[in-house]
Protein backbone atom coordinates (compact mmCIF):
# COMPACT_ATOMS: atom_id res chain seq x y z
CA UNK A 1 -9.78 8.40 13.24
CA UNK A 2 -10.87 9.05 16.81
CA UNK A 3 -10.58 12.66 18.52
CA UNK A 4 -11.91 14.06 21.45
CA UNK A 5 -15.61 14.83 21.98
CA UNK A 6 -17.04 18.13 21.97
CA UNK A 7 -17.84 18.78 25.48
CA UNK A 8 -14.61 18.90 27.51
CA UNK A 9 -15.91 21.19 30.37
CA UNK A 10 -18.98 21.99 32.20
CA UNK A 11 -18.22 25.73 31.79
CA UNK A 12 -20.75 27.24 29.34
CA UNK A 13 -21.36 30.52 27.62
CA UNK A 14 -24.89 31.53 27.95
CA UNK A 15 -26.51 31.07 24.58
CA UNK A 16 -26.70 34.43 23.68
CA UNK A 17 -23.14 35.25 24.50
CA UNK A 18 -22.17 31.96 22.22
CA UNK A 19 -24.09 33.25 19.46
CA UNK A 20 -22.86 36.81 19.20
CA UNK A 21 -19.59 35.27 19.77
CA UNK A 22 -19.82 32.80 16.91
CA UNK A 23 -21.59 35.32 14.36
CA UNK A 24 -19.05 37.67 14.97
CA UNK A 25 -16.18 35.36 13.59
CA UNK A 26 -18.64 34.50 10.49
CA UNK A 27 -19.29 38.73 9.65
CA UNK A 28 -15.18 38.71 10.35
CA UNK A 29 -14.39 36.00 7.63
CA UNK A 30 -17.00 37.13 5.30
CA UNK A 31 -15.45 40.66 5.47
CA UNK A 32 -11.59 39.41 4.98
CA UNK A 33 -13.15 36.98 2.28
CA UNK A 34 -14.08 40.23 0.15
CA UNK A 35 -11.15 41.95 0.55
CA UNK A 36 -9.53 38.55 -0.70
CA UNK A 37 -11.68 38.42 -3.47
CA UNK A 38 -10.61 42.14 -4.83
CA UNK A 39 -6.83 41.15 -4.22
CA UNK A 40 -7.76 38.02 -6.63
CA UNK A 41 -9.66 39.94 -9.07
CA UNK A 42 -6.33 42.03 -9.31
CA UNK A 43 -4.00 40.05 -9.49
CA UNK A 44 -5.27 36.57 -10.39
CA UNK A 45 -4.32 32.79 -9.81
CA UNK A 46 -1.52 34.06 -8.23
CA UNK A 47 -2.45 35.72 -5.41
CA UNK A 48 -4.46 32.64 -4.28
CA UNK A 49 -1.17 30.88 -4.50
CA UNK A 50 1.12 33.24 -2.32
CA UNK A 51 -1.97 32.61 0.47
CA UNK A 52 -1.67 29.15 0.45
CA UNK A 53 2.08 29.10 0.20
CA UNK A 54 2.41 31.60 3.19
CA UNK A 55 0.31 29.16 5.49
CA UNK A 56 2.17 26.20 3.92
CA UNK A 57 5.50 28.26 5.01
CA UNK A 58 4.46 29.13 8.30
CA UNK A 59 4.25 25.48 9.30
CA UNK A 60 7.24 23.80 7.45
CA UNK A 61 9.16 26.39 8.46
CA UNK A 62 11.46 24.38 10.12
CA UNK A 63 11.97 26.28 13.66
CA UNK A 64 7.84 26.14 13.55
CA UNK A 65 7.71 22.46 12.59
CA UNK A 66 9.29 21.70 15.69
CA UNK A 67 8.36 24.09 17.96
CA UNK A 68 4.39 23.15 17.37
CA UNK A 69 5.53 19.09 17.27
CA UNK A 70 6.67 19.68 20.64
CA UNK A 71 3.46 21.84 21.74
CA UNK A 72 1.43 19.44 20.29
CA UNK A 73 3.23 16.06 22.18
CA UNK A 74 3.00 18.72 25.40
CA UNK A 75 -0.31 19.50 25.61
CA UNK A 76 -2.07 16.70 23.78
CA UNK A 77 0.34 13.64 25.69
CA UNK A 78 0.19 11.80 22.58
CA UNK A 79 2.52 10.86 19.79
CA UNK A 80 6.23 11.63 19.44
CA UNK A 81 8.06 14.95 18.56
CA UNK A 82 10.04 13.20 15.76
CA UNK A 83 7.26 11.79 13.90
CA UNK A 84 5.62 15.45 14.14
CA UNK A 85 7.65 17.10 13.16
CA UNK A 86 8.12 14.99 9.20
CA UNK A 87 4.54 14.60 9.91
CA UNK A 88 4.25 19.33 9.96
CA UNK A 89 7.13 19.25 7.09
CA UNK A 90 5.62 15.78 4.69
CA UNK A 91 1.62 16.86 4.62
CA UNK A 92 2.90 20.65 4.30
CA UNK A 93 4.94 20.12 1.42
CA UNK A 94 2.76 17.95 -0.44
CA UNK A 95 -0.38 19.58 -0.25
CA UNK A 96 1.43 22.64 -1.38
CA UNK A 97 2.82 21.00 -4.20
CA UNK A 98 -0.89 19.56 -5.57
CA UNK A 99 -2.04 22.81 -5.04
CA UNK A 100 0.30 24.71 -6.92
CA UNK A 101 -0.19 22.31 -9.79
CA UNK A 102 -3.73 23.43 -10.19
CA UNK A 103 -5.93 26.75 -11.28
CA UNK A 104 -8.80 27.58 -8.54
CA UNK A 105 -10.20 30.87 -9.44
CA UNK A 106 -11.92 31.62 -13.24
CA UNK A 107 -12.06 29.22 -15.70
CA UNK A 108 -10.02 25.91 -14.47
CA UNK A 109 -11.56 23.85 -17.88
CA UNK A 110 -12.44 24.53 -21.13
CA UNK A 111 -14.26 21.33 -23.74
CA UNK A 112 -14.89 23.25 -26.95
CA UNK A 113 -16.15 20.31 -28.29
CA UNK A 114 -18.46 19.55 -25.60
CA UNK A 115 -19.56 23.55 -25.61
CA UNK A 116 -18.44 23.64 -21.88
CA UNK A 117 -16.51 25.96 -20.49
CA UNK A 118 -16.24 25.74 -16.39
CA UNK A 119 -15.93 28.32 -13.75
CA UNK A 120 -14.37 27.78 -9.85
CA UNK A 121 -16.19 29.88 -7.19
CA UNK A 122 -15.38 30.08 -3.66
CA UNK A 123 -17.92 27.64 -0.70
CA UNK A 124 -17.90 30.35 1.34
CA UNK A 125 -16.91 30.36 4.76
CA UNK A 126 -15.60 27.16 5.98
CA UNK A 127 -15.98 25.49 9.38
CA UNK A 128 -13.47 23.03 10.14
CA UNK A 129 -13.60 20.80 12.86
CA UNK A 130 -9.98 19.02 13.65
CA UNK A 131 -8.63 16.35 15.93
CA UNK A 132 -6.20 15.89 19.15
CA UNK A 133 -4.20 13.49 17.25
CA UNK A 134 -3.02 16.23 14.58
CA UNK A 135 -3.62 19.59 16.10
CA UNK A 136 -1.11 21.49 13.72
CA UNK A 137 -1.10 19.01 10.63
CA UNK A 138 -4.71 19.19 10.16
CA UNK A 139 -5.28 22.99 10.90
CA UNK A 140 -3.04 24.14 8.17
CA UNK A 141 -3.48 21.52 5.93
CA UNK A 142 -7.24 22.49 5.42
CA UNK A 143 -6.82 26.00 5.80
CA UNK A 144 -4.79 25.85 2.41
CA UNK A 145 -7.36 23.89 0.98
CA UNK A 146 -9.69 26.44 2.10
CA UNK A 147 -8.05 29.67 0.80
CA UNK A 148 -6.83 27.71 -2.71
CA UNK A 149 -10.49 27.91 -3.09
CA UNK A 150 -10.95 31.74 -2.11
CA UNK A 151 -12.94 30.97 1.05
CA UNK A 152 -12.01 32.30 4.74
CA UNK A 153 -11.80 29.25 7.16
CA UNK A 154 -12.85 29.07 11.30
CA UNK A 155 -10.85 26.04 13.26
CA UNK A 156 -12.90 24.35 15.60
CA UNK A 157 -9.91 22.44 17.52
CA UNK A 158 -10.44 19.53 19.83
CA UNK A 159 -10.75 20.38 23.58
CA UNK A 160 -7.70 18.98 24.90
CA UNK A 161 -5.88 20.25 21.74
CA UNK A 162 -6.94 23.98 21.78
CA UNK A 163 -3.22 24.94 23.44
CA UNK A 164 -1.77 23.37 20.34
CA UNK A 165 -3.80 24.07 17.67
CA UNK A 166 -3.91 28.43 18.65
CA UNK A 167 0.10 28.91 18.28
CA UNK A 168 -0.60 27.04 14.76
CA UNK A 169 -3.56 29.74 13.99
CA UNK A 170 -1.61 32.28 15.44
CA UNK A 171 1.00 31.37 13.13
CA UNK A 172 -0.94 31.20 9.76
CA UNK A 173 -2.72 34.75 11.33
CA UNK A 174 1.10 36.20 11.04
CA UNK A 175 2.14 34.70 7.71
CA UNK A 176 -0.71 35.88 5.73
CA UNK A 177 -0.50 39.96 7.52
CA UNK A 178 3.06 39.96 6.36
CA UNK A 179 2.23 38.95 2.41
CA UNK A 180 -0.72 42.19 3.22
CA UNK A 181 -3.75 39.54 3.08
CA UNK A 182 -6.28 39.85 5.97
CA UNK A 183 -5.96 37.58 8.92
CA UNK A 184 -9.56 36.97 9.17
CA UNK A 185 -8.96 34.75 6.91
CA UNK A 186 -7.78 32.23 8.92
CA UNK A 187 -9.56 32.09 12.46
CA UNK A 188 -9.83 30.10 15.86
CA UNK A 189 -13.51 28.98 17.31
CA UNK A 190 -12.46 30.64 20.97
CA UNK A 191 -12.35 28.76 24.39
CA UNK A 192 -14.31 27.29 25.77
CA UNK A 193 -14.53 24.92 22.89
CA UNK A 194 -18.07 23.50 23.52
CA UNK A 195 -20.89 21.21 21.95
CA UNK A 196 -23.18 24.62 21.95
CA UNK A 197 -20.30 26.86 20.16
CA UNK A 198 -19.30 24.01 17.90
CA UNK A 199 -23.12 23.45 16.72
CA UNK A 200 -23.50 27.13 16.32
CA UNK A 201 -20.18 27.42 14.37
CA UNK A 202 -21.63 24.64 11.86
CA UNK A 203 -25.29 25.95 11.70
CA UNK A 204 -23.66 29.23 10.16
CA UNK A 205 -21.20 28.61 8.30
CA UNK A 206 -21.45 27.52 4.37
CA UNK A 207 -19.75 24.49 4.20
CA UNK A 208 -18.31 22.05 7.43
CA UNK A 209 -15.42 19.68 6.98
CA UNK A 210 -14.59 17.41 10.30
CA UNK A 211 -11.73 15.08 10.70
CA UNK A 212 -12.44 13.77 14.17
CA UNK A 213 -14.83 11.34 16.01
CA UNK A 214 -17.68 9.87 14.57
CA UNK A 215 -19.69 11.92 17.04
CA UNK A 216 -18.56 14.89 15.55
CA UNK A 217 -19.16 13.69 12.32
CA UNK A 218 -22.78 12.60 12.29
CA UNK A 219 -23.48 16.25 14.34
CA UNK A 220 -22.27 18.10 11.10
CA UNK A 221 -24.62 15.90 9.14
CA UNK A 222 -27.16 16.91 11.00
CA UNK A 223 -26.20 20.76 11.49
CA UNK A 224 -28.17 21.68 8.16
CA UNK A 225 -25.15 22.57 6.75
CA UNK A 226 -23.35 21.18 4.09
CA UNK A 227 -20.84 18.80 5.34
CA UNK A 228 -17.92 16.82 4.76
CA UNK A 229 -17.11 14.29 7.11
CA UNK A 230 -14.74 11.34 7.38
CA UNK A 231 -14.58 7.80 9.22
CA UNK A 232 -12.48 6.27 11.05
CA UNK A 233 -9.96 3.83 10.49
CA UNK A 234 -9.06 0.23 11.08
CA UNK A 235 -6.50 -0.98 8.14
CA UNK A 236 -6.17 -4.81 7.54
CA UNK A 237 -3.40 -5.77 5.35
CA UNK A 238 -2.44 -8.64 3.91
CA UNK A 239 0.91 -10.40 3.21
CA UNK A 240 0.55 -12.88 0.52
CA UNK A 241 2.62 -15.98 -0.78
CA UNK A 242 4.54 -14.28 -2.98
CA UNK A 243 5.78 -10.86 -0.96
CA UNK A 244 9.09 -9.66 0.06
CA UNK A 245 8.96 -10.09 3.97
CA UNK A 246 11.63 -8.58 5.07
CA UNK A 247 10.18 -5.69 2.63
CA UNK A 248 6.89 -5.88 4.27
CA UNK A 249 8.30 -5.66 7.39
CA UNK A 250 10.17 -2.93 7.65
CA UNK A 251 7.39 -1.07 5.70
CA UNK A 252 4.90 -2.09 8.65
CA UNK A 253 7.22 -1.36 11.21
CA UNK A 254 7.81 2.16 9.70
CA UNK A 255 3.96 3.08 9.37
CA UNK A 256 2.97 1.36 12.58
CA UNK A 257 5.36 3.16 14.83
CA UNK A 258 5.16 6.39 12.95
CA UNK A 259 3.91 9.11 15.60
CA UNK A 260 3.39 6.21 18.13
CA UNK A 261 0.23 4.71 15.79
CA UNK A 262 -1.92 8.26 15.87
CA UNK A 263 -2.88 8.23 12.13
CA UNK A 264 -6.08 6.59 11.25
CA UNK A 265 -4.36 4.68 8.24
CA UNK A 266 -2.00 2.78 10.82
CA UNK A 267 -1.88 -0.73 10.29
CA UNK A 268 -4.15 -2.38 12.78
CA UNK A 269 -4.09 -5.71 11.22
CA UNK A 270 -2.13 -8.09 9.84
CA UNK A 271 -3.58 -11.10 7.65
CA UNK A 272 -0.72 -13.38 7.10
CA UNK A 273 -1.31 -15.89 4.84
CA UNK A 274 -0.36 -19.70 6.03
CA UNK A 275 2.55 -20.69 3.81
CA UNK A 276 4.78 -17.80 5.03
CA UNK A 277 2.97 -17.01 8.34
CA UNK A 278 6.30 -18.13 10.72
CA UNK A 279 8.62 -16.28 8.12
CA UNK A 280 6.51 -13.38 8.02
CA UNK A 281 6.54 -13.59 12.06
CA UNK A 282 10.12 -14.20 11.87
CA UNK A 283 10.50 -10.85 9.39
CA UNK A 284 7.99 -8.48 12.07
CA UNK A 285 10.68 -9.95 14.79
CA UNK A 286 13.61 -9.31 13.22
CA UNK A 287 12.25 -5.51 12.29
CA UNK A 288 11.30 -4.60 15.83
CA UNK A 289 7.90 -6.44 16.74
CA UNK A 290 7.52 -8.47 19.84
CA UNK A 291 4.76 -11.38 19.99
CA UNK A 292 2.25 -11.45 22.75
CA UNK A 293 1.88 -14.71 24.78
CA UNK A 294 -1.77 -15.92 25.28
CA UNK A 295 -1.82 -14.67 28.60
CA UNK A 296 0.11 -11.32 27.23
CA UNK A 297 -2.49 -10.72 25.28
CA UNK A 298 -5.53 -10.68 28.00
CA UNK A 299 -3.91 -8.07 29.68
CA UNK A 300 -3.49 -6.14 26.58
CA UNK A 301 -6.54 -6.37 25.97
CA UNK A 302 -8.46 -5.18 29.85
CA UNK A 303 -5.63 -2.31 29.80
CA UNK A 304 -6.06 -1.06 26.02
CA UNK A 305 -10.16 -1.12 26.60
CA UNK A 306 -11.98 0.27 29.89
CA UNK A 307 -15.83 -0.27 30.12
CA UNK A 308 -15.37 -0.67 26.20
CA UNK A 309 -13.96 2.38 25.11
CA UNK A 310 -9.79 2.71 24.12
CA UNK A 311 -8.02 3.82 27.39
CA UNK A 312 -6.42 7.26 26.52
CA UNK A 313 -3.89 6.54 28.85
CA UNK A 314 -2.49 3.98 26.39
CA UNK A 315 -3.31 5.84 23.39
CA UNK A 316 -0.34 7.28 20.90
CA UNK A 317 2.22 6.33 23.19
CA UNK A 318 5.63 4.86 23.35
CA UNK A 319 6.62 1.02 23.43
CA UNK A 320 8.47 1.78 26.73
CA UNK A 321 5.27 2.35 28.33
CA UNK A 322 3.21 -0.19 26.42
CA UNK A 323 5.35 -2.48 27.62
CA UNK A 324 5.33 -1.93 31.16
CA UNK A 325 1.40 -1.47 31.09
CA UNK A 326 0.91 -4.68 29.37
CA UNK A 327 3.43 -6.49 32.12
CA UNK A 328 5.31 -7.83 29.07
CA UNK A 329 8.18 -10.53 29.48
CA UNK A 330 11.69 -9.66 29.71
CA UNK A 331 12.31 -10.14 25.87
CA UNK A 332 9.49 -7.57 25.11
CA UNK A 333 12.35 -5.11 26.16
CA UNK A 334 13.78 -2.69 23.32
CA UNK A 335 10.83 -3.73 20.91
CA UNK A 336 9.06 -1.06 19.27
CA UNK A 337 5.50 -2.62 18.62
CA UNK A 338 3.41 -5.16 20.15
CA UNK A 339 1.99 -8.19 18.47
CA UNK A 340 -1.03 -10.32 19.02
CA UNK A 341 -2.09 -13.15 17.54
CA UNK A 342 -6.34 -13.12 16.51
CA UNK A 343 -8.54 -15.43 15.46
CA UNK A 344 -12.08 -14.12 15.51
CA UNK A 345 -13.85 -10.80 14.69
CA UNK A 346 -16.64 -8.50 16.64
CA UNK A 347 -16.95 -6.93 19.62
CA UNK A 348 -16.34 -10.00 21.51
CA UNK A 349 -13.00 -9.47 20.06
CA UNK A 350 -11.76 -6.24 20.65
CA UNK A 351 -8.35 -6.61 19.03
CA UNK A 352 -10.14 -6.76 15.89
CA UNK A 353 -10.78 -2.75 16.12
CA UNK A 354 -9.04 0.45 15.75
CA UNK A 355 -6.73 0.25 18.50
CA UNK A 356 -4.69 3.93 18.05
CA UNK A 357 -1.54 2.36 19.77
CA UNK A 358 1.44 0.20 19.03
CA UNK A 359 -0.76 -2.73 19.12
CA UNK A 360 -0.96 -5.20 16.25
CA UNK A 361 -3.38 -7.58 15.69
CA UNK A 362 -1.98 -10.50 13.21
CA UNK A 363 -4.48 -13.48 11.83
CA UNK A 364 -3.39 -16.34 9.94
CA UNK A 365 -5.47 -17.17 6.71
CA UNK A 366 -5.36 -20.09 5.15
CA UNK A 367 -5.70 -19.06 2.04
CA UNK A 368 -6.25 -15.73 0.07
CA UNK A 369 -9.64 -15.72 -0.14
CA UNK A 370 -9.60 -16.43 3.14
CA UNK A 371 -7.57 -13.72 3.84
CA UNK A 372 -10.11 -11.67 1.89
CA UNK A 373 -13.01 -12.80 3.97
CA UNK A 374 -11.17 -11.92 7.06
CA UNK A 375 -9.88 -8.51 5.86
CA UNK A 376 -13.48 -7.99 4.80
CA UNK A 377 -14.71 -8.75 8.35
CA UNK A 378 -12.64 -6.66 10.20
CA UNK A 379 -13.93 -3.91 8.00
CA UNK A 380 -17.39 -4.66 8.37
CA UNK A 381 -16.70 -4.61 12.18
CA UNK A 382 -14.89 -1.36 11.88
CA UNK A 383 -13.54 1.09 9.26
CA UNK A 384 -15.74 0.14 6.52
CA UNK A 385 -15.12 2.40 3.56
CA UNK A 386 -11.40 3.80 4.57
CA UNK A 387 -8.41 1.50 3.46
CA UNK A 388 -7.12 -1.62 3.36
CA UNK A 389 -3.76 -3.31 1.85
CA UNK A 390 -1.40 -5.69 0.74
CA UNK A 391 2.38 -6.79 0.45
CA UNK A 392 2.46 -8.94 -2.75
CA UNK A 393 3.77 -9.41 -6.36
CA UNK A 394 1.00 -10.88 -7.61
CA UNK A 395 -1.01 -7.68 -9.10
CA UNK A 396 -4.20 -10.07 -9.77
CA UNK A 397 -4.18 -10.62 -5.76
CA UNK A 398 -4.28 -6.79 -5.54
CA UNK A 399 -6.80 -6.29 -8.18
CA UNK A 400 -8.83 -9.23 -6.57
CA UNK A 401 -8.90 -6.91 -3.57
CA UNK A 402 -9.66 -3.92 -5.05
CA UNK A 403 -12.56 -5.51 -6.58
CA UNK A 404 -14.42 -7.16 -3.90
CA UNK A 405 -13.66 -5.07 -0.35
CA UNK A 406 -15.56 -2.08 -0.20
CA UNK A 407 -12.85 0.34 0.28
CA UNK A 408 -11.70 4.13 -0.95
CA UNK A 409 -8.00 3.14 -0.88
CA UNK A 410 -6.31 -0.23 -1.77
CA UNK A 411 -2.72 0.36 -0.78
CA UNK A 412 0.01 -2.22 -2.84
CA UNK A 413 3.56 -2.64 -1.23
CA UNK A 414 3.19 0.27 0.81
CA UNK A 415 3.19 1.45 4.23
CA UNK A 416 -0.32 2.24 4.63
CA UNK A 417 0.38 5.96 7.15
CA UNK A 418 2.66 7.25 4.78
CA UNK A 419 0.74 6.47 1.51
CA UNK A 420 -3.00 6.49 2.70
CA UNK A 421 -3.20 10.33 2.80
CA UNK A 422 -1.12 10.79 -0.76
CA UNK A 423 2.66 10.38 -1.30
CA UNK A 424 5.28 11.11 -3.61
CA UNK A 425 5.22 7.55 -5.24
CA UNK A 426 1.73 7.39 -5.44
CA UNK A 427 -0.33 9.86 -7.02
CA UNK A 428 -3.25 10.63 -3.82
CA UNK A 429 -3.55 13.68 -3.30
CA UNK A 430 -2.25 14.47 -0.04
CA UNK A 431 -4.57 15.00 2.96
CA UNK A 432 -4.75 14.36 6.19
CA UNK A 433 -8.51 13.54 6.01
CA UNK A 434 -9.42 10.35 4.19
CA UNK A 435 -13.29 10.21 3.10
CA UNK A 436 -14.77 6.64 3.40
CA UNK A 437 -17.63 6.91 1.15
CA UNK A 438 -20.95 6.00 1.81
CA UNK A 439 -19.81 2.76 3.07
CA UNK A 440 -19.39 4.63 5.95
CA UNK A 441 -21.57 7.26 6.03
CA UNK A 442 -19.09 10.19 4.57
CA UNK A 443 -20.23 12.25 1.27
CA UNK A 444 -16.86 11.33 0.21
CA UNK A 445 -15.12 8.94 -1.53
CA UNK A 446 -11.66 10.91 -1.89
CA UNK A 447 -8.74 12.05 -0.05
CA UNK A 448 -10.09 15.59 0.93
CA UNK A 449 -8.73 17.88 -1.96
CA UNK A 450 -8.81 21.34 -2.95
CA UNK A 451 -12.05 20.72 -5.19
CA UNK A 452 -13.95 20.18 -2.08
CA UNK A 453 -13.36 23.68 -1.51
CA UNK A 454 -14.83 25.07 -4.83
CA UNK A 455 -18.48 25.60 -6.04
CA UNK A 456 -18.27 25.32 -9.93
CA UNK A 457 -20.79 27.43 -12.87
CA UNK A 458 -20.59 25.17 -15.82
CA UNK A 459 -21.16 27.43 -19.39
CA UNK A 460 -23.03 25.69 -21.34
CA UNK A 461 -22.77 26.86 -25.44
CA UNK A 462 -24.70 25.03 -27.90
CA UNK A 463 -23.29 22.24 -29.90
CA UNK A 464 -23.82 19.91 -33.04
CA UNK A 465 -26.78 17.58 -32.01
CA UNK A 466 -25.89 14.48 -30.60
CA UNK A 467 -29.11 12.83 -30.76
CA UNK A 468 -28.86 8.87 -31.48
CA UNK A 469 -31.77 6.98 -33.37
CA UNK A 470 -34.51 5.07 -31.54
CA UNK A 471 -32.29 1.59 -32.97
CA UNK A 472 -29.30 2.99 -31.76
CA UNK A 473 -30.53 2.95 -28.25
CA UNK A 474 -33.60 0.26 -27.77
CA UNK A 475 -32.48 -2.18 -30.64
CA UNK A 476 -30.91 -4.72 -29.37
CA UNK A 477 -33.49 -4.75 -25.44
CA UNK A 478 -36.27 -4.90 -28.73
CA UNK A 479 -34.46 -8.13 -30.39
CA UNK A 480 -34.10 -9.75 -26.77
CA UNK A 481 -37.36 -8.96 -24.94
CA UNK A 482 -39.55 -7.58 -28.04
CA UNK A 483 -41.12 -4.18 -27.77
């Protein structure tokens, strides 16, 4: 997913100034974390569970759903209210719900039989660096994460999101004073949000978690710090011989236009196999898509990319002004996503990336492993590790998939935004920060979760020996290769 960098503006705080500042949110959060830990000790499980429900309810909320979609469409210019608002409500409610389902504090699993008995312990205090694209979605879901775990959390929002992302702080602040918790728990990295306060923020803190630019990412690598980071996106998906079209469609057209194409798990390819590649056409058509003419589609592509980089002009926004920026034909009017046909892959092909917009880029294969290759290319280009899919009802297609492309998340008749980062007919957990493995560089291979958010003390008791025979273990490598 790509965010903003972390220098927006040339105004800095001297270092020392930074420092204190930083520090002084750190001794805050570790002193709200203890008084959270004696409200635990007291009263248990539960306690952790009216924290993360009261920042869960001061976002789903449905007056505060709203009124931050709109502050975040406001300040950010990207996305649509609509979409942010499910978008607040969905992740909210979901991530609550896995959370609830689960102990966090004590003993969360017991093997008698093993001798094992295992203990959840709070990370710490968590630094959490969050993107433009979700400055109210991300915030809160990660805070719960944070404080299901026992931990205090510090928001490090993108620039250009800050305006956004403090009412949703603000708001989580005010939820968890009126259960009597301490605010500290949840607090905002102050303005000016820059590369020096972020890099401070992560050098001090006990665990970082980013869901942002890939810039952002490799600097909490390197912070010394354990980190969590995430890649970015770029999902291929396939419709095969044998799927429901007008199925596949309208599931594309759903996740594609979703929040005007901000989520990293958008679909930003289509590999249509050749048998049903004019039906499939036909089916996008009918469901809202409009095809780009060859000469359509070099415009597209010199407005979507400046000097090589995505044109945040263009970025998250409507088909109404997609439209008119691409000089589309007259029949382009009224669509609500942008097609473009694609044969090769690489930088010389730009349409083959992560394009954040209403932009589609659709191949024809000729086959399904050649629909594999090319799925597996686009990857390799970008979003290696994150997610791919496929519209089919052939499930050895799917597991073909599964088993060669080196992805987290194979997604099967799905739309890939809404089941990517967990749904209720899929059993992710729900997240708005997918891990891509080290495919791409990330520690994770996961949805982010609430375990991320734990340090565990295994007891260890002793148990009948379990200790096989010399045969048991080298006999048959002895009758192949001798000893």
């Amino acid at each position: 997913m790509s965010a903003d960098p972390l220098v927006t503006s040339n105004r800095r705080l001297p270092g020392s100034d930074t420092e204190h500042a930083v520090l002084t949110l750190i001794e805050r959060a570790r002193t709200a974390m203890a008084a959270y830990a004696a409200e635990i000790a007291a009263h248990g499980q539960a306690r952790i569970d009216e924290a993360v429900i009261a920042l869960a309810w001061s976002l789903y909320r449905p007056e505060n759903a709203r009124r931050l979609a709109e502050i975040a469409v406001t300040v950010t210019g990207m996305g649509e209210v609509e979409s942010k608002v499910t978008k607040n409500q969905r992740k909210t409610f979901g991530t609550l719900r896995d959370l609830l389902r689960v102990r966090s504090t004590g003993v969360i699993d017991a093997n008698p039989e093993r001798g094992l008995v295992t203990y959840a312990k709070p990370v710490g205090v968590v630094g959490a660096l969050t993107p433009s694209t979700n400055p109210s979605a991300t915030p809160v879901n990660k805070a719960m994460m944070a404080l299901k775990g026992g931990n205090a959390i510090i928001i490090a929002p993108a620039p250009t999101a800050f305006s956004a992302t403090a009412p949703t702080v603000e708001g989580m602040r005010r939820e968890l004073a009126r259960i009597g918790l301490p605010a500290d728990l949840v607090q905002l990295l102050p303005q000016p949000i820059t590369r020096a306060a972020t890099a401070l923020l992560m050098q001090h803190v006990d665990l970082v978690v980013v869901t942002g630019s890939q810039v952002n990412v490799r600097s909490a690598y390197a912070s010394g710090t354990p980190a969590i980071g995430v890649g970015m996106g770029n999902a291929p998906v396939i419709i095969d011989s044998s799927a429901d079209l007008a199925d596949a469609a309208h599931k594309v057209m759903q996740s594609k236009t979703f929040d005007h194409a901000t989520s990293c798990s958008s679909e930003n390819a289509l590999v249509i196999l050749d048998d049903v590649y004019d039906a499939a056409v036909a089916a996008l058509k009918k469901a809202g898509g409009y095809m780009a003419t060859p000469a359509e589609k070099a415009r597209i592509v010199d407005e979507l990319w400046r000097d090589g980089k995505l044109n945040r002009a263009l970025i998250a926004q409507g088909p109404t002004k997609l439209i008119e920026a691409f000089a589309l034909g007259a029949s382009a009017k009224g669509s609500s996503f942008v097609m473009v046909e694609e044969t090769g892959v690489g930088a010389a092909f730009p349409l083959s990336g992560e394009k954040l917009s209403l932009v589609l880029t659709v191949y024809r294969a000729q086959n399904f492993p050649h629909a594999k290759r090319i799925v597996a290319d686009i990857l390799n280009y970008q979003g290696r590790g994150h997610s791919c899919g496929i519209h089919t009802k052939d499930t050895e297609n799917a597991r073909s998939l599964a088993a060669d492309i080196d992805v987290v998340r194979v997604l099967v008749n799905q739309a890939h935004t809404f089941g990517n980062g967990g749904a209720f007919d899929n059993a992710l957990p729900f997240t708005l920060s997918m891990g891509c493995g080290t495919w791409q560089g990330n520690s994770l291979s996961d949805n982010l979760n609430w375990r991320c958010f734990i340090n565990v003390t295994h007891l260890v008791t002793p148990i009948a020996e379990d200790r096989p025979s010399e045969e048991a273990l080298f006999g048959a490598y002895w009758a192949k290769y001798g000893r």
